[in-house]
PDB file of N, CA and C in Angstrom:
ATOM      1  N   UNK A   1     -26.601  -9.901   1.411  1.00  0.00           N
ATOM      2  CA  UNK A   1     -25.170 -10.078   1.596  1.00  0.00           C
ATOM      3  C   UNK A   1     -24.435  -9.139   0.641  1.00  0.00           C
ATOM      4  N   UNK A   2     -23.657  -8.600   0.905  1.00  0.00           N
ATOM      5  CA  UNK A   2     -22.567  -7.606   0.224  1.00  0.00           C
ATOM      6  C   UNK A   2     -21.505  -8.371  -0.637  1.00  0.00           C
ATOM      7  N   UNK A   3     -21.692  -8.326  -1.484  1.00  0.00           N
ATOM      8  CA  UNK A   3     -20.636  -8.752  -2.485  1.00  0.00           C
ATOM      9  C   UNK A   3     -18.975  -8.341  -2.281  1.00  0.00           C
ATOM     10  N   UNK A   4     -18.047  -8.642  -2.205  1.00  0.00           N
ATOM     11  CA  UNK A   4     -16.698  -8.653  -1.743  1.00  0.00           C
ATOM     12  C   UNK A   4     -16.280  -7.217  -3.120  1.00  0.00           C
ATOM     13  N   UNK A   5     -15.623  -6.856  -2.734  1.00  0.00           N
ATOM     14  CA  UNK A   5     -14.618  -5.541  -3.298  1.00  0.00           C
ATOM     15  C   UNK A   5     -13.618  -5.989  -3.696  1.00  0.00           C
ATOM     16  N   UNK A   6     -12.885  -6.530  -4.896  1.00  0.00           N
ATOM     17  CA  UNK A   6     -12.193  -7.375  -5.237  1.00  0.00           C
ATOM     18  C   UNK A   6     -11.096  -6.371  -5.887  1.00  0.00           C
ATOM     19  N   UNK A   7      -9.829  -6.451  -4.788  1.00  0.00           N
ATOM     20  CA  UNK A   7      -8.204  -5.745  -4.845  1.00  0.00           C
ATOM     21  C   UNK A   7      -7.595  -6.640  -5.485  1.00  0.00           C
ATOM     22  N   UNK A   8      -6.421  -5.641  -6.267  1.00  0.00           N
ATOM     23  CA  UNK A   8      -5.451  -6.233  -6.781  1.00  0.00           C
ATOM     24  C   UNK A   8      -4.177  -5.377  -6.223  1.00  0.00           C
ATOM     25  N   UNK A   9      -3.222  -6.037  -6.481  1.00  0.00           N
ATOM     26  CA  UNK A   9      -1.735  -5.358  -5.833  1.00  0.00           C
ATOM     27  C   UNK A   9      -0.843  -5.228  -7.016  1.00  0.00           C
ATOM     28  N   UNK A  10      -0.336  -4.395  -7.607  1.00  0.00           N
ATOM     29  CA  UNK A  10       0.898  -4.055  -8.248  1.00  0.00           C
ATOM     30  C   UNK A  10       2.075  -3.727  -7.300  1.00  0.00           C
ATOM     31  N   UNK A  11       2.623  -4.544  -7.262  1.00  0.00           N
ATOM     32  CA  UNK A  11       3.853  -4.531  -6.410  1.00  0.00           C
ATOM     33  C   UNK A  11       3.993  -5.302  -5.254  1.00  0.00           C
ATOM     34  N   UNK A  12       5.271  -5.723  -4.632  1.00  0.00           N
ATOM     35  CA  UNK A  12       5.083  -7.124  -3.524  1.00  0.00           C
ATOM     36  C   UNK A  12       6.478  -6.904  -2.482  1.00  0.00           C
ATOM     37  N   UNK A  13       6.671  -5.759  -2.591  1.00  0.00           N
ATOM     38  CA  UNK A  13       7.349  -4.683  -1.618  1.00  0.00           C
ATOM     39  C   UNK A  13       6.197  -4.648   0.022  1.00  0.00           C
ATOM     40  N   UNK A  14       7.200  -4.059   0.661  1.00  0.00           N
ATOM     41  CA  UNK A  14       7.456  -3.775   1.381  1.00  0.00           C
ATOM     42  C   UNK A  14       5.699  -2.770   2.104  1.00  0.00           C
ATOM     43  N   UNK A  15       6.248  -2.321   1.254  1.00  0.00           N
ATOM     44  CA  UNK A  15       4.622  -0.991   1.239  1.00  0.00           C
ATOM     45  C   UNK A  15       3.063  -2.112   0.835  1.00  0.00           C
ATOM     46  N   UNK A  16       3.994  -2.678  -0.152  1.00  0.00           N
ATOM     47  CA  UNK A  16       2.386  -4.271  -0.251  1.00  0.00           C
ATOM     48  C   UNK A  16       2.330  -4.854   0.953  1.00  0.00           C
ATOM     49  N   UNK A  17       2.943  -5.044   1.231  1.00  0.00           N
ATOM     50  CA  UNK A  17       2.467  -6.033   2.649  1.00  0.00           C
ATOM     51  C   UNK A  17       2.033  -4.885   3.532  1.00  0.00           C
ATOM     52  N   UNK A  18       2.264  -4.170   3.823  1.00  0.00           N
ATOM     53  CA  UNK A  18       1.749  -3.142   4.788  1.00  0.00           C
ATOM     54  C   UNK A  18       0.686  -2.856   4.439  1.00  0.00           C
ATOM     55  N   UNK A  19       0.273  -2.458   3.297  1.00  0.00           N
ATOM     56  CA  UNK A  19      -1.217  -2.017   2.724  1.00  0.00           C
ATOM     57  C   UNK A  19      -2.368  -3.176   2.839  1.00  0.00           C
ATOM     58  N   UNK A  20      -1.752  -4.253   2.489  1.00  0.00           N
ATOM     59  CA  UNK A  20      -2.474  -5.629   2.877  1.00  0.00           C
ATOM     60  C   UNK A  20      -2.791  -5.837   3.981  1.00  0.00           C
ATOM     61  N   UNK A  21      -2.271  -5.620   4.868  1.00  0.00           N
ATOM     62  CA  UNK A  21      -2.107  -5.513   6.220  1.00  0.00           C
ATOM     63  C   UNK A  21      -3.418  -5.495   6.644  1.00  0.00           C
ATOM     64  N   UNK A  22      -3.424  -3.947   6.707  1.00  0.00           N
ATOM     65  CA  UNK A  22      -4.625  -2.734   7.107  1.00  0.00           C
ATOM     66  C   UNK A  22      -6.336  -3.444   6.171  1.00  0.00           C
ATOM     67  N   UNK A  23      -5.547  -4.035   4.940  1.00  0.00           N
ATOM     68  CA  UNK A  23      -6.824  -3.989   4.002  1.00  0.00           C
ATOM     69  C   UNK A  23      -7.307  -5.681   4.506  1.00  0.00           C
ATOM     70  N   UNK A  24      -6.900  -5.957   5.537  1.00  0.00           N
ATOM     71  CA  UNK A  24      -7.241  -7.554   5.881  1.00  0.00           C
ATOM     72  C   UNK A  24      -8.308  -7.196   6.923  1.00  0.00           C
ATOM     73  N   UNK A  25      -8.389  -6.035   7.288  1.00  0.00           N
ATOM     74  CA  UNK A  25      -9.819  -5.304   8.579  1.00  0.00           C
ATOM     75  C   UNK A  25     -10.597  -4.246   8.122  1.00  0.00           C
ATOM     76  N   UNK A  26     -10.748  -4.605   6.472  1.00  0.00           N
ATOM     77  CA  UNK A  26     -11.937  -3.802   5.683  1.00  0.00           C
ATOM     78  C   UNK A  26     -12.458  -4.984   5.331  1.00  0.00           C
ATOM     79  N   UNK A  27     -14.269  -4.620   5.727  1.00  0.00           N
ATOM     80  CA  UNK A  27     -14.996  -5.679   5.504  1.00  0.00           C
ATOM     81  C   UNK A  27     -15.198  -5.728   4.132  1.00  0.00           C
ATOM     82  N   UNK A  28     -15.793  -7.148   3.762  1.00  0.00           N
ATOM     83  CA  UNK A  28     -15.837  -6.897   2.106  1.00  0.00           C
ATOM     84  C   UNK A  28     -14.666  -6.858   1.163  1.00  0.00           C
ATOM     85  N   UNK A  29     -13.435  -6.851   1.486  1.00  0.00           N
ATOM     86  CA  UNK A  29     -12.519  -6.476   0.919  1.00  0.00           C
ATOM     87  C   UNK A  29     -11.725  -7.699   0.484  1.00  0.00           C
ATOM     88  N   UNK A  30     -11.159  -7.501  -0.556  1.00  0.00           N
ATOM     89  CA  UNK A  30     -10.498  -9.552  -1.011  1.00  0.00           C
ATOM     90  C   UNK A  30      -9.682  -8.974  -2.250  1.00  0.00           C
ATOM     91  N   UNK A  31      -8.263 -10.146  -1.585  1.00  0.00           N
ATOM     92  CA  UNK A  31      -7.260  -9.640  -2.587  1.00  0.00           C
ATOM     93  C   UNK A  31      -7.358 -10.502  -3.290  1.00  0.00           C
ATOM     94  N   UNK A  32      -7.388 -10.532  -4.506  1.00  0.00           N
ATOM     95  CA  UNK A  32      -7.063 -11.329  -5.777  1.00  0.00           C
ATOM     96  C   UNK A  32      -6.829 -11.507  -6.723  1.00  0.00           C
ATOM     97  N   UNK A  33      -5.386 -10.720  -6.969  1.00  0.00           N
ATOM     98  CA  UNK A  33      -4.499 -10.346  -7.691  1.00  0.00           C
ATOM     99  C   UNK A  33      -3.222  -9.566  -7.362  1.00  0.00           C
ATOM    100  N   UNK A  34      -2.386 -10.262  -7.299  1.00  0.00           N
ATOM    101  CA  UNK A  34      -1.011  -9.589  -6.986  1.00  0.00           C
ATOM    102  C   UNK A  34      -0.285  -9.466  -8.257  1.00  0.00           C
ATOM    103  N   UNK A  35       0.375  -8.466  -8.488  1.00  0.00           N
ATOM    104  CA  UNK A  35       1.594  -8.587  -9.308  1.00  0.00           C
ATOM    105  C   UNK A  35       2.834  -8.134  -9.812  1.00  0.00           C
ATOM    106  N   UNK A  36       3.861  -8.146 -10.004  1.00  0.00           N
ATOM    107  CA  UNK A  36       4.965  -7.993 -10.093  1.00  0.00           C
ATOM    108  C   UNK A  36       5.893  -8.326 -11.293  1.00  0.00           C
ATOM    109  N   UNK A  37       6.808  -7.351 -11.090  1.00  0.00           N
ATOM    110  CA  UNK A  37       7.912  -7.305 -12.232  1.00  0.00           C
ATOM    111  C   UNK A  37       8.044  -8.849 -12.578  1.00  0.00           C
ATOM    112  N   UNK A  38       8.343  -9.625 -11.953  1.00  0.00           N
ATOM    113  CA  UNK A  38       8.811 -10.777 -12.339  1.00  0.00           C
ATOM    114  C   UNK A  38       7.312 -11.847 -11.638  1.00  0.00           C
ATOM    115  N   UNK A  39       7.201 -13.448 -12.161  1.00  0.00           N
ATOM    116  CA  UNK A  39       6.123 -13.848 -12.128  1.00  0.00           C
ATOM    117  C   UNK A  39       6.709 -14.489 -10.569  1.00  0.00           C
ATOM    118  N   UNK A  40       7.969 -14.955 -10.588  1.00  0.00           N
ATOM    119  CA  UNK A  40       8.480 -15.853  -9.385  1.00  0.00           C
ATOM    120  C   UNK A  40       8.140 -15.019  -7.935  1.00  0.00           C
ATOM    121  N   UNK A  41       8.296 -13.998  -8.138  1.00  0.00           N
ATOM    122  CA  UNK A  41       8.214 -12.929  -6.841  1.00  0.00           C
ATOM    123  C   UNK A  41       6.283 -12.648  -6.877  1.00  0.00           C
ATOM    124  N   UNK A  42       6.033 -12.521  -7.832  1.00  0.00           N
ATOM    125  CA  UNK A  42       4.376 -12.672  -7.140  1.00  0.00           C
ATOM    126  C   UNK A  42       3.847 -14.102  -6.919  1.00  0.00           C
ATOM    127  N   UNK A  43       4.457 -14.990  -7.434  1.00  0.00           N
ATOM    128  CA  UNK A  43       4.280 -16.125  -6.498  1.00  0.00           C
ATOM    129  C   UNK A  43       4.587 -16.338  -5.075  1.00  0.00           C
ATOM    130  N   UNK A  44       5.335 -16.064  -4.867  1.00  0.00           N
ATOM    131  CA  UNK A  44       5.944 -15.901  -3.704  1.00  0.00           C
ATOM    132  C   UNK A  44       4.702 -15.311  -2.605  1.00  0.00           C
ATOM    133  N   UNK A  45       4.937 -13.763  -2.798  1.00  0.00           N
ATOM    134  CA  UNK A  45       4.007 -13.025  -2.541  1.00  0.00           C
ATOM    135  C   UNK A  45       2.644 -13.194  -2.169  1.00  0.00           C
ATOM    136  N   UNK A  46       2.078 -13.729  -3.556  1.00  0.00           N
ATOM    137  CA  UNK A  46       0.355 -14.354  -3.083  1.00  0.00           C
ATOM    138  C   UNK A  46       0.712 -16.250  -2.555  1.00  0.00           C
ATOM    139  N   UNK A  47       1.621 -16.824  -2.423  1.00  0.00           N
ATOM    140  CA  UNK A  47       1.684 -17.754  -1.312  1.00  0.00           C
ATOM    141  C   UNK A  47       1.571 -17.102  -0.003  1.00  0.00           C
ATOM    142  N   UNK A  48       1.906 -15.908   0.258  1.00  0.00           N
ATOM    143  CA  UNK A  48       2.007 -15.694   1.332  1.00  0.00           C
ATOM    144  C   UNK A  48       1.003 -15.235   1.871  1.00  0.00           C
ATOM    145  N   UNK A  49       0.283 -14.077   0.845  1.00  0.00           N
ATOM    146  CA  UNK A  49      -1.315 -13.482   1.203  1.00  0.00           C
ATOM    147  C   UNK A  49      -2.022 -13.466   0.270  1.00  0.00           C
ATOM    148  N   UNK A  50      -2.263 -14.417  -0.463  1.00  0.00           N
ATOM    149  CA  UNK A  50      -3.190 -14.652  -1.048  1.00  0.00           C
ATOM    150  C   UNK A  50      -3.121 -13.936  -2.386  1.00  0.00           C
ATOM    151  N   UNK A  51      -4.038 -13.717  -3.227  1.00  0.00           N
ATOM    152  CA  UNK A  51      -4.500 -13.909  -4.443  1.00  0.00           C
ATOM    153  C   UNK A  51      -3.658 -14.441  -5.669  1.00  0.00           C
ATOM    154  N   UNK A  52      -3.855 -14.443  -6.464  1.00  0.00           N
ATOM    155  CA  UNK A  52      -3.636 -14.687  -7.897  1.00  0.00           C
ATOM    156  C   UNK A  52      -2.326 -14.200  -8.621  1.00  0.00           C
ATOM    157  N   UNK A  53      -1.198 -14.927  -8.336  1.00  0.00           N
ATOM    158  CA  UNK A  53       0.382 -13.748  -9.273  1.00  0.00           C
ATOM    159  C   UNK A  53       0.270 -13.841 -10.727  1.00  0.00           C
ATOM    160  N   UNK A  54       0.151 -12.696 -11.266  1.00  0.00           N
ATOM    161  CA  UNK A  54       0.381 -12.342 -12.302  1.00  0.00           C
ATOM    162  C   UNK A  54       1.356 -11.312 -12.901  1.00  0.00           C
ATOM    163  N   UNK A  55       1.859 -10.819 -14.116  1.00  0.00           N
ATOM    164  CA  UNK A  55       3.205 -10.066 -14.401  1.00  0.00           C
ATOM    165  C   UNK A  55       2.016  -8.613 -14.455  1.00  0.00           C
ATOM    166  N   UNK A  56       2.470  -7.425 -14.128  1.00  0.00           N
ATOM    167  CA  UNK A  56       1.684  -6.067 -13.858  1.00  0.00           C
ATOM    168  C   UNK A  56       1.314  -6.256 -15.325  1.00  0.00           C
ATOM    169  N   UNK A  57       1.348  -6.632 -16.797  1.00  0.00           N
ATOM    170  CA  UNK A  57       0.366  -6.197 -17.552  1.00  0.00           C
ATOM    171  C   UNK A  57      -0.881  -6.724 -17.690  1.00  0.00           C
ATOM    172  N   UNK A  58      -0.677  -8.357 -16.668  1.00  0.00           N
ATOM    173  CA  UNK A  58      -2.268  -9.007 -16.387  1.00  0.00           C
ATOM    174  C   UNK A  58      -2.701  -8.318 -14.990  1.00  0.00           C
ATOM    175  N   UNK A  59      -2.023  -8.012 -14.360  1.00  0.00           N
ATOM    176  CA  UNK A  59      -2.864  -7.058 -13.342  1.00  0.00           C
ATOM    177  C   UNK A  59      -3.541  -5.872 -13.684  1.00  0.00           C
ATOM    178  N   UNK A  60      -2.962  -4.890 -14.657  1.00  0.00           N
ATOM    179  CA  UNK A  60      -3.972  -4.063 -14.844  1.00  0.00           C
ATOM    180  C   UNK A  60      -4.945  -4.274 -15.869  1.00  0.00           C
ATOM    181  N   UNK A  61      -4.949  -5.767 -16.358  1.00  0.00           N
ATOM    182  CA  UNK A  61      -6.500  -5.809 -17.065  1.00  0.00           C
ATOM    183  C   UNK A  61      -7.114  -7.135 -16.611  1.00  0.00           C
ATOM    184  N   UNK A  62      -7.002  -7.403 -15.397  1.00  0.00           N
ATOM    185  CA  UNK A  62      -7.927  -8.162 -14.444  1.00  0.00           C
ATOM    186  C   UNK A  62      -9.195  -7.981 -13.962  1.00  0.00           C
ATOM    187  N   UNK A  63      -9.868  -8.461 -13.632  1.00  0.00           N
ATOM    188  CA  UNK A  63     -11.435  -8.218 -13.310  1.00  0.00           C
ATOM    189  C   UNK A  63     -11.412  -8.102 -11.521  1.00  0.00           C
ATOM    190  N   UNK A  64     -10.779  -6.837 -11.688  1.00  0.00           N
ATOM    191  CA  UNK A  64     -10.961  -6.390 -10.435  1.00  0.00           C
ATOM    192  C   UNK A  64     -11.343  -5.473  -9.944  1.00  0.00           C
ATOM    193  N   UNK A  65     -12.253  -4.357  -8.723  1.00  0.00           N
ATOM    194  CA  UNK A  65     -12.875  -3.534  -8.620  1.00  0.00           C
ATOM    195  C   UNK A  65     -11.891  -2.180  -8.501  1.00  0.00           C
ATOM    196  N   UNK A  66     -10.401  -2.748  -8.286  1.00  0.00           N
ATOM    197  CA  UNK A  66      -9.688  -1.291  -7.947  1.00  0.00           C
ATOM    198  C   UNK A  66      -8.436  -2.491  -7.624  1.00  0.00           C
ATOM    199  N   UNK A  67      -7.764  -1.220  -7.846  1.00  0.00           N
ATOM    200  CA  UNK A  67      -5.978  -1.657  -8.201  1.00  0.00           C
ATOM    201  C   UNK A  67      -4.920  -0.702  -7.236  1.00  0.00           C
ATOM    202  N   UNK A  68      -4.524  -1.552  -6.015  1.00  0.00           N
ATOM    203  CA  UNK A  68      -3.706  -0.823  -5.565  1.00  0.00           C
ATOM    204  C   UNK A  68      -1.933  -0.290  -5.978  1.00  0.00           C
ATOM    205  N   UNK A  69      -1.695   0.777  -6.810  1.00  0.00           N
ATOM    206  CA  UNK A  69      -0.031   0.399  -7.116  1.00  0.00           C
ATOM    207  C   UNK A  69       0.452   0.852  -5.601  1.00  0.00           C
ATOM    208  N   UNK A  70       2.039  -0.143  -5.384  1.00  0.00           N
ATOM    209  CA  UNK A  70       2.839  -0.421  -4.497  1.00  0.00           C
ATOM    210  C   UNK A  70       4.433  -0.572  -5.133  1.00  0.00           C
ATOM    211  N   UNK A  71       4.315   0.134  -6.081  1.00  0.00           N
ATOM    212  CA  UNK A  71       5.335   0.053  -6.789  1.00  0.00           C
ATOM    213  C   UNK A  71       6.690   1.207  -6.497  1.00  0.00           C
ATOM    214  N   UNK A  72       7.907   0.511  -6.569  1.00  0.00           N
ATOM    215  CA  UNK A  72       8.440   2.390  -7.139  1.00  0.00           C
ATOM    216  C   UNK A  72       7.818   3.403  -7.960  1.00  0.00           C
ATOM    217  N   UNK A  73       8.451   4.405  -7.410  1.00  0.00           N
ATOM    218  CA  UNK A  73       7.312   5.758  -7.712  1.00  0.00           C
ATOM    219  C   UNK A  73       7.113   5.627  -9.539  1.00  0.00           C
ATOM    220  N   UNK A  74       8.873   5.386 -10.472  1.00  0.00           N
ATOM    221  CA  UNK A  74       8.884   5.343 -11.472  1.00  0.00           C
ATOM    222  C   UNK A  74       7.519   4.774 -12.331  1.00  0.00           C
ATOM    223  N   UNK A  75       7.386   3.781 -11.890  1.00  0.00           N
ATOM    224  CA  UNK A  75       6.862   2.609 -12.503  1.00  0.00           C
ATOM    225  C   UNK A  75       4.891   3.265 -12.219  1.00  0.00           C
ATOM    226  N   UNK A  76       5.066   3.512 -11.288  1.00  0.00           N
ATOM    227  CA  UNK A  76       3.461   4.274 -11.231  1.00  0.00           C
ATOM    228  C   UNK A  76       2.507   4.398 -12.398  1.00  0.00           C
ATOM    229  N   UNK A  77       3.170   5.524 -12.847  1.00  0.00           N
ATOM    230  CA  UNK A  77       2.335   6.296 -13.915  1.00  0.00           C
ATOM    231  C   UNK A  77       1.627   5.253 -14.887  1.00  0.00           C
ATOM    232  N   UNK A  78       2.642   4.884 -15.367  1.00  0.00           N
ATOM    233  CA  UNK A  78       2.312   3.762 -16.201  1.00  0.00           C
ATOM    234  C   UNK A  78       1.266   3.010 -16.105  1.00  0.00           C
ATOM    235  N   UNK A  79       1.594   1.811 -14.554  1.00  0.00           N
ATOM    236  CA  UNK A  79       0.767   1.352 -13.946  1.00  0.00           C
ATOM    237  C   UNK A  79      -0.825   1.546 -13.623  1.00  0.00           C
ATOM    238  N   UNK A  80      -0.624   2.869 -13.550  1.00  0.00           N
ATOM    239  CA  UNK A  80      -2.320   3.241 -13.035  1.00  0.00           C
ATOM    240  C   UNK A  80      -3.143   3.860 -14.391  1.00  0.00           C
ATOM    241  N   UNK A  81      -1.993   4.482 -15.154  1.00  0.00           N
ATOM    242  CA  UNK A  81      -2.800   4.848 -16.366  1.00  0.00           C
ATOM    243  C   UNK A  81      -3.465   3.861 -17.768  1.00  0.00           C
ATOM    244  N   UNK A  82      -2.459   2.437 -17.276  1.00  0.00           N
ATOM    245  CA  UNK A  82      -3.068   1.047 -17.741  1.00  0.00           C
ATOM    246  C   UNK A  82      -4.430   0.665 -17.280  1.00  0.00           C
ATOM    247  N   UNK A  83      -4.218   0.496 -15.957  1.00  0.00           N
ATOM    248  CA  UNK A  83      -5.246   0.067 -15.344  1.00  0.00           C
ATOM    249  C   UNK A  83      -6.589   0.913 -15.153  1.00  0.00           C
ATOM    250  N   UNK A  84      -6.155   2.540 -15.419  1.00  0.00           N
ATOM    251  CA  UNK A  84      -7.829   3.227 -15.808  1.00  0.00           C
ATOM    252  C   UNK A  84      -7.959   3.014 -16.900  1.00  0.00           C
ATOM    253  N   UNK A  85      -7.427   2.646 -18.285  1.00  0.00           N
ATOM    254  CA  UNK A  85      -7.237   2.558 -19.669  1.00  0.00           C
ATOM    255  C   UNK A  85      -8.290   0.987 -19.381  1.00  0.00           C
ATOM    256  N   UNK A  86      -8.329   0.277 -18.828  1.00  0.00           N
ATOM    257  CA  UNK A  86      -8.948  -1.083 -18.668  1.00  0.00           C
ATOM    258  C   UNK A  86      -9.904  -0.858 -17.598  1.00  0.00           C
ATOM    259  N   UNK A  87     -10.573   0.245 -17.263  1.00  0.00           N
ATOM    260  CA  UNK A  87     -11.629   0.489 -16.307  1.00  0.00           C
ATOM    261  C   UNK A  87     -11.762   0.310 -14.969  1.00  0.00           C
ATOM    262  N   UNK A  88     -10.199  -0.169 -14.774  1.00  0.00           N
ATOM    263  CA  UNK A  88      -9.938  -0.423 -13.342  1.00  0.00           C
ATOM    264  C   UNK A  88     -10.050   1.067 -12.129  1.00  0.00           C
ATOM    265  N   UNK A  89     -10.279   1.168 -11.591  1.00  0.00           N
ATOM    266  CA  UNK A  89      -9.896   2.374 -10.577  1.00  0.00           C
ATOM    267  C   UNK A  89      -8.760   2.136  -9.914  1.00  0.00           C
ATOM    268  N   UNK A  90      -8.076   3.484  -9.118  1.00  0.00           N
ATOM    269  CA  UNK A  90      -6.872   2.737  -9.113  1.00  0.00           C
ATOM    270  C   UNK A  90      -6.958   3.796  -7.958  1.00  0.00           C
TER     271      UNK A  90
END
């Protein structure tokens, strides 16, 4: 059996749900970790599809296999250079 590929989401836009979307018909694939500027909106968010809301500085040091950002462009850099800084792929 193949062990699941375990996603996380930075961001709960517009472009997240779309990416989720697509990533709900990759086998192996499991979200579990969303997160966002604020904690209320990734609640929201993973009520809706699932995983875990957390504020983006517990998302990029989560135990997850790869980190999708979905963020404004601003906020990126940051984002992904956290999350390779914590061994995440991004």
């Amino acid at each position: 059996m193949t062990p699941p590929t375990r996603w996380g989401v930075a961001g709960t836009g517009g472009i997240a749900a779309a990416f989720l979307d697509d990533l709900a018909h990759v086998p192996h694939a499991e979200l579990v970790a969303v997160g966002s500027r604020t904690l209320d909106r990734a609640q929201v968010f993973a009520a809706e599809r699932g995983g875990v809301a957390m504020a983006y500085a517990d998302v990029v040091a989560a135990d997850l296999d790869v980190l999708y950002v979905a963020t404004p462009h601003p906020q990126h850099r940051d984002l992904a250079l956290a999350a390779i800084g914590n061994g995440i792929p991004v």
